[in-house]
Protein backbone atom coordinates (compact mmCIF):
# COMPACT_ATOMS: atom_id res chain seq x y z
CA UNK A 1 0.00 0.00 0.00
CA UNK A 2 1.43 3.61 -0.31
CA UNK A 3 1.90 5.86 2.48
CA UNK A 4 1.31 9.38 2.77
CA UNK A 5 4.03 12.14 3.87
CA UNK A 6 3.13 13.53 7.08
CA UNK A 7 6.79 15.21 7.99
CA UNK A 8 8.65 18.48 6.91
CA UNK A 9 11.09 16.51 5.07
CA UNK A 10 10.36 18.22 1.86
CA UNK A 11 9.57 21.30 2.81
CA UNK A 12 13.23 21.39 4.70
CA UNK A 13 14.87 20.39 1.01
CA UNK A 14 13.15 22.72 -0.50
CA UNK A 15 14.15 25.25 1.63
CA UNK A 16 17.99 24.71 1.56
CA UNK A 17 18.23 23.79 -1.82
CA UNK A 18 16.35 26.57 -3.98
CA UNK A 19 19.05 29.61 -4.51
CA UNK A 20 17.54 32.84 -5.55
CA UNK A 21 17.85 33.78 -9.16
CA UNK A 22 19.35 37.67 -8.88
CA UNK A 23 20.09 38.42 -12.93
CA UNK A 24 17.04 39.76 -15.13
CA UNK A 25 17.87 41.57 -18.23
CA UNK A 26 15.67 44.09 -20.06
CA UNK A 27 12.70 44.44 -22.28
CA UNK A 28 14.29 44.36 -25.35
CA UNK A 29 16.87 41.35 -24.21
CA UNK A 30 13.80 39.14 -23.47
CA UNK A 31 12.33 39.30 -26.68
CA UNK A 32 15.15 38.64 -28.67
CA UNK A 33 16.09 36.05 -26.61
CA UNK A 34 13.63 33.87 -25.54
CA UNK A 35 10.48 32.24 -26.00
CA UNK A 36 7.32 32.12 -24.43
CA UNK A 37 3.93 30.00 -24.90
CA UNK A 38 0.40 30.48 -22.92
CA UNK A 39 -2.72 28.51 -23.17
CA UNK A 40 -5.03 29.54 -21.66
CA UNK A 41 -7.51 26.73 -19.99
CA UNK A 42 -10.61 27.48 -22.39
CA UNK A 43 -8.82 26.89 -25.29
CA UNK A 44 -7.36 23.41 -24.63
CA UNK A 45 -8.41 20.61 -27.44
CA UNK A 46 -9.65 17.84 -25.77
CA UNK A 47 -9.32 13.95 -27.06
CA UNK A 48 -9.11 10.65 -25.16
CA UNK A 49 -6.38 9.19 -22.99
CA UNK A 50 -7.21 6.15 -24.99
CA UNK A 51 -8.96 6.65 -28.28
CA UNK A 52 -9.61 2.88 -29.17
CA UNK A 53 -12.24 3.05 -25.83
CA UNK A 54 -13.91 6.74 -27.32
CA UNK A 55 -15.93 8.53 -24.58
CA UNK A 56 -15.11 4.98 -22.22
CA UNK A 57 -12.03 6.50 -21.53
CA UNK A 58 -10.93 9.65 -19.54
CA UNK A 59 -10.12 12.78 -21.82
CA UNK A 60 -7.28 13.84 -22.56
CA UNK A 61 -5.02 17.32 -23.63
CA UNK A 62 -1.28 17.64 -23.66
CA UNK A 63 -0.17 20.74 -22.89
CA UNK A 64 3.29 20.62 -24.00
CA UNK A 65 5.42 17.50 -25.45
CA UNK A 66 3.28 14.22 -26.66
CA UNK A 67 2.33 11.64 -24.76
CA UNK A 68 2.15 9.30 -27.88
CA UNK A 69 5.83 9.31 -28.13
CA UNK A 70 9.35 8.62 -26.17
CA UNK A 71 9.51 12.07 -24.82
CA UNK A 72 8.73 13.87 -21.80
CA UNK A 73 5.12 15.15 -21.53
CA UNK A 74 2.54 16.81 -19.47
CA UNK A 75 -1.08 16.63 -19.93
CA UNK A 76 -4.65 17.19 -18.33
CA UNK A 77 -6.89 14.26 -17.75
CA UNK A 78 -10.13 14.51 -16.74
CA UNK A 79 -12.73 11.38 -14.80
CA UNK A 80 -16.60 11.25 -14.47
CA UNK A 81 -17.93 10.53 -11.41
CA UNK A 82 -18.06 6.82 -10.31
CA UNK A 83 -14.80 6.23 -12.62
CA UNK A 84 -12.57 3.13 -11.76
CA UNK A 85 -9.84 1.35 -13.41
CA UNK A 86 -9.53 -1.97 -13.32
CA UNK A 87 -5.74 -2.84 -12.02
CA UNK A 88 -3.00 -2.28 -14.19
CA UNK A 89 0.47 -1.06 -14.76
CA UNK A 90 1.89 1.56 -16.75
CA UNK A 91 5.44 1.65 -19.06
CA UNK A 92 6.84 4.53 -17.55
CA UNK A 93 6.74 6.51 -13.90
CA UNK A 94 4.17 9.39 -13.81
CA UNK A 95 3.28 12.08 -11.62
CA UNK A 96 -0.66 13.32 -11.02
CA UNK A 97 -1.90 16.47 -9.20
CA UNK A 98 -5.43 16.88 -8.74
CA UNK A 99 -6.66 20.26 -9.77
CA UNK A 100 -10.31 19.29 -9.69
CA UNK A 101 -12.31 16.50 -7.80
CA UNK A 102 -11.71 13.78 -5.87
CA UNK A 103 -9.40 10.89 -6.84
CA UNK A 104 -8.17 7.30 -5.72
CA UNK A 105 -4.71 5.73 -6.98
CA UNK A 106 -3.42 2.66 -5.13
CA UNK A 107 -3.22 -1.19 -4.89
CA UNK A 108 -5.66 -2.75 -5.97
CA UNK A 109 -6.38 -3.76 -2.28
CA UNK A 110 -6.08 -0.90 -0.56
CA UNK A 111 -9.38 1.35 0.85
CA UNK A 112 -10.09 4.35 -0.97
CA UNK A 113 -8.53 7.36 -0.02
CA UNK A 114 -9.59 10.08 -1.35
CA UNK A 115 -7.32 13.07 -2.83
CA UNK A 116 -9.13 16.66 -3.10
CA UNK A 117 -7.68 19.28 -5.31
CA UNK A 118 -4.64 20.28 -4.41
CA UNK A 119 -2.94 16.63 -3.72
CA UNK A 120 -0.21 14.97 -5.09
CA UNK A 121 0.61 10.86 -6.03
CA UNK A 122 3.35 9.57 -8.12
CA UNK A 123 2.87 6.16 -9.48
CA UNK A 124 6.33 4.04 -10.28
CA UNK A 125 6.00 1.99 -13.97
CA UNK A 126 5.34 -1.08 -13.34
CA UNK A 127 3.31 -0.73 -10.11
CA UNK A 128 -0.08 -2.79 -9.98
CA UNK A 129 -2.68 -0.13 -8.97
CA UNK A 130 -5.83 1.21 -9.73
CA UNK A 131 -7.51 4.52 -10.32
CA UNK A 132 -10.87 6.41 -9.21
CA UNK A 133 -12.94 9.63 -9.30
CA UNK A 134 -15.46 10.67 -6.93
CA UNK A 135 -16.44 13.57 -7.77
CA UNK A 136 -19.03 15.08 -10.39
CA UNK A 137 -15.81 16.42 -12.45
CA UNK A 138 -12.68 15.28 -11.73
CA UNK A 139 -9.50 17.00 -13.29
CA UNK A 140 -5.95 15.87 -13.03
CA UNK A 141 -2.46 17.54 -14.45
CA UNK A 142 -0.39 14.31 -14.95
CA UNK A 143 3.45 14.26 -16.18
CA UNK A 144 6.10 12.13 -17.53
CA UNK A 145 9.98 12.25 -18.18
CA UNK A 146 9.60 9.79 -20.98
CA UNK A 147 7.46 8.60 -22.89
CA UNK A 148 5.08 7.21 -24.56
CA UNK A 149 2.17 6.43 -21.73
CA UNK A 150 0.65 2.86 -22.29
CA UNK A 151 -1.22 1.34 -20.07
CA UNK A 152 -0.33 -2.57 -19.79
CA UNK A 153 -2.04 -5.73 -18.45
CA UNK A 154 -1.18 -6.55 -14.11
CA UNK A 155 0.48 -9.35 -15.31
CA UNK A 156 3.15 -7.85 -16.90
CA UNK A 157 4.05 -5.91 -13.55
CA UNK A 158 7.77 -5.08 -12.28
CA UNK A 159 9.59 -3.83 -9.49
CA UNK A 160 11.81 -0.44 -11.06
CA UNK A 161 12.70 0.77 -7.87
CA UNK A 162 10.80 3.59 -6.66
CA UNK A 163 8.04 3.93 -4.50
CA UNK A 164 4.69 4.81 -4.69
CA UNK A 165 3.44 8.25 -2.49
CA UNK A 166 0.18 9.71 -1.67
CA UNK A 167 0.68 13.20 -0.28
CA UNK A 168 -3.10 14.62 0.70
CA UNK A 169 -3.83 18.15 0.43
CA UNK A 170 -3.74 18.11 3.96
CA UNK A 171 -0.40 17.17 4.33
CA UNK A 172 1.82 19.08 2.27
CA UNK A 173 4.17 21.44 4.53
CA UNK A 174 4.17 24.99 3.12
CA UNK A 175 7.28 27.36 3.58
CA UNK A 176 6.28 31.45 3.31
CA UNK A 177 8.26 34.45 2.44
CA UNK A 178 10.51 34.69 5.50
CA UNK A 179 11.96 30.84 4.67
CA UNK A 180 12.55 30.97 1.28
CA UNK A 181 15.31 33.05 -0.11
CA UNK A 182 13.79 33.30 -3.83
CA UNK A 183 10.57 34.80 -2.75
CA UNK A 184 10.09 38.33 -2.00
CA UNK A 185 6.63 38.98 -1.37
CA UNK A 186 4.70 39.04 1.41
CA UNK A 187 2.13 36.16 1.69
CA UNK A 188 3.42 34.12 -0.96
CA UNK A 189 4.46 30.41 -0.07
CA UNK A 190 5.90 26.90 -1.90
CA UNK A 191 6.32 23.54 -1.18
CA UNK A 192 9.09 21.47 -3.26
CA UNK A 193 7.42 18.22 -4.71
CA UNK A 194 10.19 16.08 -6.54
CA UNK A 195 13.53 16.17 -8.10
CA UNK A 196 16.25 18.27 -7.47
CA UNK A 197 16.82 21.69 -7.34
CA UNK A 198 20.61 21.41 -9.14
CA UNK A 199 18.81 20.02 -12.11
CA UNK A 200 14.67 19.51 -13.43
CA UNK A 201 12.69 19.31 -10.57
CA UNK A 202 8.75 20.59 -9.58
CA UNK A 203 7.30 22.80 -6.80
CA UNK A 204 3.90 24.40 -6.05
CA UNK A 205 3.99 27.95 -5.58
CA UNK A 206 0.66 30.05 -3.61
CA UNK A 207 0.11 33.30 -4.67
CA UNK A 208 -2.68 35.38 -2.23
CA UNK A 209 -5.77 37.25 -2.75
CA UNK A 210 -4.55 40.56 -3.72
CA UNK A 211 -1.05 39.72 -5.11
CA UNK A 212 0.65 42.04 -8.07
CA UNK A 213 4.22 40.58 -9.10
CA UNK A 214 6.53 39.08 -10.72
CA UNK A 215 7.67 35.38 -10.83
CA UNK A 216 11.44 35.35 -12.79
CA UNK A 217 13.55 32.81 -14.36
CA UNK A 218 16.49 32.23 -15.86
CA UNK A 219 15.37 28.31 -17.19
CA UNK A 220 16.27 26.30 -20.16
CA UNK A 221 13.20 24.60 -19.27
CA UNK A 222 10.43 26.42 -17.36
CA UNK A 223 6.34 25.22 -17.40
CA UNK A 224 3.55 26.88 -15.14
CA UNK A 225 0.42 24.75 -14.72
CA UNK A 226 -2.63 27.05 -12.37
CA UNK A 227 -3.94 24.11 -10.40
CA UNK A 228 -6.02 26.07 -8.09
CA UNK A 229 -7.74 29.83 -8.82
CA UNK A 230 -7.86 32.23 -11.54
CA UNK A 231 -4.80 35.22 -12.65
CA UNK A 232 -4.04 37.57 -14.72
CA UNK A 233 -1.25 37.22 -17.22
CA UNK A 234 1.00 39.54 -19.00
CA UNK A 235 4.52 39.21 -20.61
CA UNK A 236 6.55 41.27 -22.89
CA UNK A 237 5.16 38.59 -25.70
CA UNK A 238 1.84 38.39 -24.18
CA UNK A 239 0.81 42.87 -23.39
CA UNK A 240 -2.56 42.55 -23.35
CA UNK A 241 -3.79 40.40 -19.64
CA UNK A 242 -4.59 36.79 -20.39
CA UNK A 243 -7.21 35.29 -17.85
CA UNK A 244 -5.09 31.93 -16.58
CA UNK A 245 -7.92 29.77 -14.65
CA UNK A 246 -7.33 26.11 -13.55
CA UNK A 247 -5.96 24.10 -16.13
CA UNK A 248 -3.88 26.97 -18.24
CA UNK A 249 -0.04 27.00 -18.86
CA UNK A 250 2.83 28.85 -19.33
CA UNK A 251 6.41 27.87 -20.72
CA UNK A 252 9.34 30.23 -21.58
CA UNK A 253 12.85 29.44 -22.69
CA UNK A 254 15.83 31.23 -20.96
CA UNK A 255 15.80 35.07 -19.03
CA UNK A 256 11.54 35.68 -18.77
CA UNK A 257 8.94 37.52 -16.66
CA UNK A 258 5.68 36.21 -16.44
CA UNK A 259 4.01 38.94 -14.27
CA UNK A 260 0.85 37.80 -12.81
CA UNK A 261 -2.04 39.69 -10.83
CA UNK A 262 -4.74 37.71 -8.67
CA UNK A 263 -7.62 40.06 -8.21
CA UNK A 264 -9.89 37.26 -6.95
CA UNK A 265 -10.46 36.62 -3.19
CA UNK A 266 -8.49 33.62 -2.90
CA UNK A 267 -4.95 32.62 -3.11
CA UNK A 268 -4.12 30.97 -6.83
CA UNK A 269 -1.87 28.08 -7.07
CA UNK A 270 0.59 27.28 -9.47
CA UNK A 271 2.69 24.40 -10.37
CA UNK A 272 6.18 24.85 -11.58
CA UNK A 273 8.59 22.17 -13.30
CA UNK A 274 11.74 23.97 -14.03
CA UNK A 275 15.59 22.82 -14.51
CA UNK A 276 17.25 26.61 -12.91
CA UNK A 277 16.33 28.66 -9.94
CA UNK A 278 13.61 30.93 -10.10
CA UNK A 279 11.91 34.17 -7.98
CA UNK A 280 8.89 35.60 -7.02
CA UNK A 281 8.78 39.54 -6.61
């Protein structure tokens, strides 16, 4: 059965591995530079996870990369109520955080435990689990380092290594302003998820009602997912302000600012996967 994190152990390697990025060049650098992309979450194309089952199976829209081939991917996925796999395995390790809903993902076994919005699960390849929704929509962001994602009979299950981990909502230790030396602002938090910080790795940023800033990077490799409240976008690609609800995304290629305002009454949160340093100011 998994287990689910309960300590400050990520939180602490989050906080004394993330450096703060301190070199942003101007206007005119960025866009000659780099590269930016935004889709915003009501104009995602929608398909199915698997095609061969039609409306049977969950739906399905990458947002960058493609899951149909040996490369690294993230998508949304989205359940109906009452959904439930029956056990299986998968080719490859994936990640899932539920932006929507409520969802199951363990042994085949195990009691359901619920995951509301907000929660995180990775799932090893070649794990025998299954996976539910409980809710009357049910929205995950799931991603991969490889590719492509198959799903494959129990009986062909294997031991790669890893570990499977529920981490509830409820759980996940937060570190604010005052603990973090790559945030500036005053109400913001994050919470380090996987990897590591010298190379790709993914955290969850909160952003409160109210906030105005700024959040910098420096990345060969930097993708924004909103899993939880609505913002305003703006770049110096993107002028005009882009409404970013649950379910949009951001990328940008080297020295960027994606500024961001949250005029709604709750805090907006944002996953980050990222292979450099970045700050929020």
């Amino acid at each position: 059965m998994k287990f689910t994190i309960k300590a400050t152990t990520l939180a602490l390697a989050f906080s004394s591995a993330i450096v703060l990025s301190t070199s942003l060049v101007g206007t005119a650098a960025f866009a000659a530079q780099t590269a930016s992309k935004v889709v915003a979450a009501t104009d995602i194309e929608w398909g199915y996870l698997n095609p061969l089952r039609g409306d049977k199976s969950p739906g399905a829209a990458d947002l960058w990369g493609d899951r149909t081939k040996d490369t690294a991917t993230g998508m949304l996925v989205r359940f109906n109520k009452g959904f439930e796999s029956p056990p299986h395995i998968h080719n490859i390790t994936y990640r899932g955080i539920v932006i929507e809903g409520a969802m199951h993902n363990d042994d085949p076994s195990a009691d359901k435990m619920w995951m509301p919005a907000g929660s995180f699960w990775t799932q090893p390849a070649g794990e025998n689990h299954t996976t539910a929704a409980n809710d009357s929509a049910n929205l995950i962001y799931l991603e991969i380092d490889s590719g492509p994602y198959l799903v494959k009979p129990s009986s062909e299950h294997f031991d790669n290594g890893e570990r499977p981990l529920n981490l509830h909502k409820d759980n996940i230790v937060w570190l604010n302003d005052a603990q973090l030396p790559n945030i500036s602002v005053l109400g913001v938090s994050s919470t380090y998820l996987w990897g590591n910080t010298a190379d790709i790795n993914g955290s969850m940023v909160k952003l409160p009602a109210g906030f105005k800033g700024t959040i910098g990077t420096q990345a060969s490799e930097f993708r924004a997912v909103v899993i939880a409240g609505d913002v305003e976008y703006q770049s110096v690609e993107v002028t005009s302000p882009v409404s970013l609800s649950a379910g949009s995304y951001v990328e940008s290629t080297g020295t960027f600012n994606h500024q961001l305002v949250n005029k709604s009454k709750q805090e907006t949160t944002i996953y980050i996967r990222t292979n450099s340093a970045y700050s929020v100011f």
